[in-house]
C-alpha atoms as a PDB file:
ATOM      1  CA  UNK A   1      -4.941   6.655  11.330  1.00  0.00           C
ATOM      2  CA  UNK A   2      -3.346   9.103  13.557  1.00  0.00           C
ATOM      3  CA  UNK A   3      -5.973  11.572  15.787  1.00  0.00           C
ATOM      4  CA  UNK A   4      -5.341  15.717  15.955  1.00  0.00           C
ATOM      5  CA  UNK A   5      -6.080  17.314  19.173  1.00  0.00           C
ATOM      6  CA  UNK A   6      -8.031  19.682  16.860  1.00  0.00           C
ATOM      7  CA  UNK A   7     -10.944  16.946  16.285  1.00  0.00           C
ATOM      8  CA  UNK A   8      -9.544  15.735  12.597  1.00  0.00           C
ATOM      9  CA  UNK A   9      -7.963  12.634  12.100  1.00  0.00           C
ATOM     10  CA  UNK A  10      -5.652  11.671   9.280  1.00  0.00           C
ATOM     11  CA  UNK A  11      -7.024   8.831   6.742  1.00  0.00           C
ATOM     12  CA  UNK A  12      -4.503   9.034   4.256  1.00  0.00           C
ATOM     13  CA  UNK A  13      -2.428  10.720   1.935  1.00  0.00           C
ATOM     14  CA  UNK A  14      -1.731  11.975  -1.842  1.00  0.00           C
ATOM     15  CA  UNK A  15       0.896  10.493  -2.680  1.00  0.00           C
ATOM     16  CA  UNK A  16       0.571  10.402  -6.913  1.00  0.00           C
ATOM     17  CA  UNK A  17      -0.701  10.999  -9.995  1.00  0.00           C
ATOM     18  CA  UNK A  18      -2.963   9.111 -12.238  1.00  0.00           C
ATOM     19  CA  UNK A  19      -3.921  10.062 -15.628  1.00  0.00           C
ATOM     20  CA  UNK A  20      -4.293  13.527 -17.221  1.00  0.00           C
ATOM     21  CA  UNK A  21      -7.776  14.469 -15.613  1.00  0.00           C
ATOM     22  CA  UNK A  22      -7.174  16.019 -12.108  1.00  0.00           C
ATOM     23  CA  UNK A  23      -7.227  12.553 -10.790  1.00  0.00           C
ATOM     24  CA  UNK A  24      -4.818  11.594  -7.774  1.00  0.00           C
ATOM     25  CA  UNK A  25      -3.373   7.885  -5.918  1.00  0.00           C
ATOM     26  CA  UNK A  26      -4.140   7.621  -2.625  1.00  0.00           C
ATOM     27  CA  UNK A  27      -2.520   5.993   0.181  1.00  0.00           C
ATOM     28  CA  UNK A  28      -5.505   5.010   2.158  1.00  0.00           C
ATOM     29  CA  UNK A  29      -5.097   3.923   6.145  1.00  0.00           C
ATOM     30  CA  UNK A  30      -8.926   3.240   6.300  1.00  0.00           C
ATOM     31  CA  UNK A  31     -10.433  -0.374   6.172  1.00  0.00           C
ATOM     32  CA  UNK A  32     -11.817  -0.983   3.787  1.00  0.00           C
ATOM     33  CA  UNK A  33      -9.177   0.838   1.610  1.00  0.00           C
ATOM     34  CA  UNK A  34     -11.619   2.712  -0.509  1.00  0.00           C
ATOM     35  CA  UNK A  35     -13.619   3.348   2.659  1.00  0.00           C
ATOM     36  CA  UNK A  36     -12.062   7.037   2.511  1.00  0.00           C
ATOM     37  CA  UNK A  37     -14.020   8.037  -0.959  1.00  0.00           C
ATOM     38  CA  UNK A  38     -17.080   7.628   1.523  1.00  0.00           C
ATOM     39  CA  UNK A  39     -16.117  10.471   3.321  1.00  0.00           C
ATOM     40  CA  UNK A  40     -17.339  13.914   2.932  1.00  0.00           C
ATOM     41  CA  UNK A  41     -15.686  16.731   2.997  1.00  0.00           C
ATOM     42  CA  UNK A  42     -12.159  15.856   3.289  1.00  0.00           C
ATOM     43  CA  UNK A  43      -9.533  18.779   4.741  1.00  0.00           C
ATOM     44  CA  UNK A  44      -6.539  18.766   2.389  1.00  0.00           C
ATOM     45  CA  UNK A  45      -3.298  19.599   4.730  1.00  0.00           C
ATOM     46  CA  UNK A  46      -1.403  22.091   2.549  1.00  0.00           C
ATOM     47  CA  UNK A  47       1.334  24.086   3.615  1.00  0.00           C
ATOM     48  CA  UNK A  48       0.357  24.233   7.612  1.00  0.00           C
ATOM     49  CA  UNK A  49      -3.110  25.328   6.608  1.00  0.00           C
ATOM     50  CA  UNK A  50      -6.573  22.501   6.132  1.00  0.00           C
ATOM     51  CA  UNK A  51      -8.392  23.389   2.973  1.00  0.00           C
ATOM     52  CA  UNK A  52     -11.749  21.324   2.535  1.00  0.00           C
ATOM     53  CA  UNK A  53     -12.172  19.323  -0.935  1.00  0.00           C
ATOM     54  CA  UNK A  54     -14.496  17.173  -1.956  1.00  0.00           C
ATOM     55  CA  UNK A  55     -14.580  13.886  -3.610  1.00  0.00           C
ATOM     56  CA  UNK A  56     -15.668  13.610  -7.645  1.00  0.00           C
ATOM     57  CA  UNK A  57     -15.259  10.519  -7.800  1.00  0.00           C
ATOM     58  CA  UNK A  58     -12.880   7.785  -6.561  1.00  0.00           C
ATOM     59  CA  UNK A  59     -11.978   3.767  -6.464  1.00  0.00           C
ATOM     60  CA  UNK A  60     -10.159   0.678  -5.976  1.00  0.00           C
ATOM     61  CA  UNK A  61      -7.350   0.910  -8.311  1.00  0.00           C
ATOM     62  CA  UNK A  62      -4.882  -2.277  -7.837  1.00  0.00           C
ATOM     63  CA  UNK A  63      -3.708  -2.082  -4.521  1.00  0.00           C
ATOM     64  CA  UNK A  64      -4.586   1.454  -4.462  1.00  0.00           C
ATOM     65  CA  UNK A  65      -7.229   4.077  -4.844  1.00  0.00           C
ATOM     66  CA  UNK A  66      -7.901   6.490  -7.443  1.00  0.00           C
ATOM     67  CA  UNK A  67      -9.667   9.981  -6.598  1.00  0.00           C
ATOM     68  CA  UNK A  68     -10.302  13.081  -8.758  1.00  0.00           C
ATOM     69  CA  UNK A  69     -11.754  16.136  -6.436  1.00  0.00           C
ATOM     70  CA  UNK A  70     -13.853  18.882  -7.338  1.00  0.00           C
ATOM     71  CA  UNK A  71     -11.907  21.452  -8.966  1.00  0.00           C
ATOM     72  CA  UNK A  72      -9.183  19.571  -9.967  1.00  0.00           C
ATOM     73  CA  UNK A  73      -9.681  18.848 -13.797  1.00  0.00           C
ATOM     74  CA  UNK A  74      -6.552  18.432 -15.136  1.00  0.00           C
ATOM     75  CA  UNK A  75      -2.939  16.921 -14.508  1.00  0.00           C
ATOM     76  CA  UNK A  76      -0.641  20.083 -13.176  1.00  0.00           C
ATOM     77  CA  UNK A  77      -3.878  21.663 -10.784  1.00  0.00           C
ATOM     78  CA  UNK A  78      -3.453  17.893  -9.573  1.00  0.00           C
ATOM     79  CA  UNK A  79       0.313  18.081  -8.844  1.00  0.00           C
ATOM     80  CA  UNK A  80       0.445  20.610  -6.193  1.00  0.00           C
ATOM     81  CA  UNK A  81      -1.615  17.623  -4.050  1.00  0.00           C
ATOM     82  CA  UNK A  82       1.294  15.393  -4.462  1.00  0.00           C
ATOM     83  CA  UNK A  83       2.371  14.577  -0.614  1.00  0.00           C
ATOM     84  CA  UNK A  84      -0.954  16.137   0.981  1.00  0.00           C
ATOM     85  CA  UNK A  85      -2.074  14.458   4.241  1.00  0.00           C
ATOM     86  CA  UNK A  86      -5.893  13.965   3.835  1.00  0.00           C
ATOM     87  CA  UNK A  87      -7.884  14.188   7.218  1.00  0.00           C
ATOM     88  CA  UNK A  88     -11.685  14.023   8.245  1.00  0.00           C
ATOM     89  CA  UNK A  89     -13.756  15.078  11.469  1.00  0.00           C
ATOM     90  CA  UNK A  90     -13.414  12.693  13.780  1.00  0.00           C
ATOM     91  CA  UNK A  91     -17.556  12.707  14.115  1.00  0.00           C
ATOM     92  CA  UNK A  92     -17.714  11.451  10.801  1.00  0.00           C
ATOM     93  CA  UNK A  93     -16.566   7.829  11.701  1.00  0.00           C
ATOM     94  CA  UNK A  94     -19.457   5.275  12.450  1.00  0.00           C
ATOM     95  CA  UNK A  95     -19.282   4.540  16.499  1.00  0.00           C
ATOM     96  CA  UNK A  96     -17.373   1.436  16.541  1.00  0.00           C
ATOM     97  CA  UNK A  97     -19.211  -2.156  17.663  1.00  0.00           C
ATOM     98  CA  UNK A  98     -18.523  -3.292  21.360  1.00  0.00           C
ATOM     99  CA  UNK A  99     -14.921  -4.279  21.517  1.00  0.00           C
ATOM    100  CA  UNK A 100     -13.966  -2.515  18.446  1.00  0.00           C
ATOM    101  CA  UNK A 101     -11.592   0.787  18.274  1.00  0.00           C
ATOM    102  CA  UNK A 102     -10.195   2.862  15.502  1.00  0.00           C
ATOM    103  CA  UNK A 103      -6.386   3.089  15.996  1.00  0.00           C
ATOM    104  CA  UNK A 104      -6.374   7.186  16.189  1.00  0.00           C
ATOM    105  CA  UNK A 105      -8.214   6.219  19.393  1.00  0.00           C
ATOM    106  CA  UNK A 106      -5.603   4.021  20.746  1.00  0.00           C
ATOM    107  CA  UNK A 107      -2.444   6.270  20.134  1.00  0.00           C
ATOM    108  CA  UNK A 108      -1.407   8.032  23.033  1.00  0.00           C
ATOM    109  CA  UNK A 109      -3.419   5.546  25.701  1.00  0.00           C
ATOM    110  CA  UNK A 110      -0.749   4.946  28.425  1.00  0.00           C
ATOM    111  CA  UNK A 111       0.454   1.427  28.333  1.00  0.00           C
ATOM    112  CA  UNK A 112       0.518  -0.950  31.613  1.00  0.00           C
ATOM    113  CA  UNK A 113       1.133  -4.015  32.365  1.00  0.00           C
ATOM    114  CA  UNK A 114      -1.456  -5.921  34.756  1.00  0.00           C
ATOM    115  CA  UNK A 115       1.652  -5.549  37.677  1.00  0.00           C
ATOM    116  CA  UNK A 116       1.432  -2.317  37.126  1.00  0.00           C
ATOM    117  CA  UNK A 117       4.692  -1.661  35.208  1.00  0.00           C
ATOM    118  CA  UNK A 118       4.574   1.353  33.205  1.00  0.00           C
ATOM    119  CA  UNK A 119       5.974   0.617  29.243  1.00  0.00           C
ATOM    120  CA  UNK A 120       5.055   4.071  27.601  1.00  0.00           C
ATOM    121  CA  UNK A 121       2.413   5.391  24.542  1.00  0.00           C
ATOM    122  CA  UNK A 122       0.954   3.769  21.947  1.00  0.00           C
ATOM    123  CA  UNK A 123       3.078   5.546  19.317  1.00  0.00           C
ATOM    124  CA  UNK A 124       1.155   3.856  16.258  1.00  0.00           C
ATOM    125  CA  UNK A 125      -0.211   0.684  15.249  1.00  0.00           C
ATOM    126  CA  UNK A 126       0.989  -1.504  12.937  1.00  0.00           C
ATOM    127  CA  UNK A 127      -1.020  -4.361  10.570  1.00  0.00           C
ATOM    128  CA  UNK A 128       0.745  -7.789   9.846  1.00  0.00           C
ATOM    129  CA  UNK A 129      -1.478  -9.842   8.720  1.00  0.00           C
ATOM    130  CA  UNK A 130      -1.765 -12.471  11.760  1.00  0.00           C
ATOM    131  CA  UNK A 131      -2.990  -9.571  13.884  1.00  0.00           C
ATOM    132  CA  UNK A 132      -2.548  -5.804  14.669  1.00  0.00           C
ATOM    133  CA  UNK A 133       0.325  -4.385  16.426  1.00  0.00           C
ATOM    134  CA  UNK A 134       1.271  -1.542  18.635  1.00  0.00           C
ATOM    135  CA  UNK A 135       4.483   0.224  19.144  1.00  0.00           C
ATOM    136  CA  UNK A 136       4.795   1.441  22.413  1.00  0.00           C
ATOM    137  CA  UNK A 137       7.461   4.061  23.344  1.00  0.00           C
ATOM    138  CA  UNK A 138       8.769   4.474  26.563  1.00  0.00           C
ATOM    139  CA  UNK A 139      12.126   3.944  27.948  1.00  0.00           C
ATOM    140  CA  UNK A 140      12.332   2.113  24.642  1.00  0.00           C
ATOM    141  CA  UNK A 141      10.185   1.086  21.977  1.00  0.00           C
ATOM    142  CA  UNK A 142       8.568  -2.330  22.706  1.00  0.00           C
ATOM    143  CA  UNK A 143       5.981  -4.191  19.943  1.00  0.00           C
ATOM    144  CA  UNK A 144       3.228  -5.692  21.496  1.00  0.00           C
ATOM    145  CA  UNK A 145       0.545  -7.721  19.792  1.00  0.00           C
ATOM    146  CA  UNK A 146      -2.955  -5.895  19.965  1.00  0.00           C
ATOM    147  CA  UNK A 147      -4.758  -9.299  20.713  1.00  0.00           C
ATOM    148  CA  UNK A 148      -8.016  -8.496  22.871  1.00  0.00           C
ATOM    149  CA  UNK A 149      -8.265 -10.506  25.779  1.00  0.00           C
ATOM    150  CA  UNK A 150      -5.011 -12.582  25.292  1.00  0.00           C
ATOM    151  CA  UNK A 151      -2.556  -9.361  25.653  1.00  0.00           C
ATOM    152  CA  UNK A 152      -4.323  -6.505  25.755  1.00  0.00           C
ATOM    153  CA  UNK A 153      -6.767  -7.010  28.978  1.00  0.00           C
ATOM    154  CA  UNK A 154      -8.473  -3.695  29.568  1.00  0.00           C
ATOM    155  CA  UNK A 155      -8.883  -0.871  27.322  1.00  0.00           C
ATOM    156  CA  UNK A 156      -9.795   2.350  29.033  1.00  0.00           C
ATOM    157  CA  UNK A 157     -10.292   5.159  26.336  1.00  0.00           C
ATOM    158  CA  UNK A 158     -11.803   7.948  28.965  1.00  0.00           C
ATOM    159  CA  UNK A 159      -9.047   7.188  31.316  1.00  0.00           C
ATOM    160  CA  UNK A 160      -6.617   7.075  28.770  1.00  0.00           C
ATOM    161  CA  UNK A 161      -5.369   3.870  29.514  1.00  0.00           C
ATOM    162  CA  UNK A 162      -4.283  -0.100  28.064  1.00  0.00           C
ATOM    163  CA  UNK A 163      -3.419  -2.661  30.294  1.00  0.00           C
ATOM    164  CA  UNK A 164      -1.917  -5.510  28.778  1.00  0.00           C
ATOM    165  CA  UNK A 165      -0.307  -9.082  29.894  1.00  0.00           C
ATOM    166  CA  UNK A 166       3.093  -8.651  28.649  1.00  0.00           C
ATOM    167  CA  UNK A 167       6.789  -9.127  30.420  1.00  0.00           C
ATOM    168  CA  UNK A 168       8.279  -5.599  30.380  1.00  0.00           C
ATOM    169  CA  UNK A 169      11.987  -7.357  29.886  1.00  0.00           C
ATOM    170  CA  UNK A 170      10.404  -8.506  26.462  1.00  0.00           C
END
């Protein structure tokens, strides 16, 4: 998920078509993948300008979802959504449990080690499997383990900043 300074935050993107019915594949970032039907209305990124659209129906299709939006009834309206970024209002998301943060939030937090060493931004996070993982760009682009309490020691979302137990020559 990657946050706007406008208060929108992108959950995805149209990146198909499915059927001959207006309906559209989805490349979901949220967790649970077909969390994103859930929300309501979406803003459709399309050419520079956010149109709102609004969810027919939509669902777990493989390792994919399947939407069709209001207004979209057939195959070619559908097409013109092919490579639309898909974002929400950022006050739509639940408040996260103690200890818990959406990645939009993270990106951008200064990064520092607990010496104090400066290593850059979150640029984006990453999911492997084992655990999360943030790239961090600064005078180069380090990959550090989001692992609260092992590596990552303080998290400091008013202040803007992550301090983290990590060598800065690794």
């Amino acid at each position: 998920m990657t946050a706007h300074d406008d208060g929108f935050v992108e959950v995805g993107r149209i990146n198909g078509l499915y059927g001959v019915r207006g309906w559209v594949k989805v490349f979901s970032h949220t967790q649970p993948r077909d969390n994103i039907v859930h929300y309501d209305p979406w803003y459709l990124q399309v050419r520079g300008e956010l149109r709102p659209a609004r969810v027919a129906e939509g669902r777990l299709h493989g390792k994919g979802v399947v939407v069709r939006l209001e207004g979209y009834d057939d195959r070619e309206q559908a097409r013109e959504l092919i490579g639309t970024d898909i974002l929400v209002q950022r006050g739509q998301f639940a408040p996260p449990e103690p200890g818990e943060y959406y990645w939009a939030d993270l990106v951008g937090l200064r990064v520092v080690t607990v010496d104090g060493v400066e290593l850059g931004r979150v640029d984006h996070l990453v999911e492997t499997g084992a655990n999360d993982v943030m790239a961090v760009v600064g005078e180069r682009e380090r990959l550090i383990p989001f692992v609260l309490d092992q590596v990552v020691t303080e998290v400091d979302l008013e202040g803007g900043l992550l301090r983290v137990d990590w060598d800065p020559e690794f």
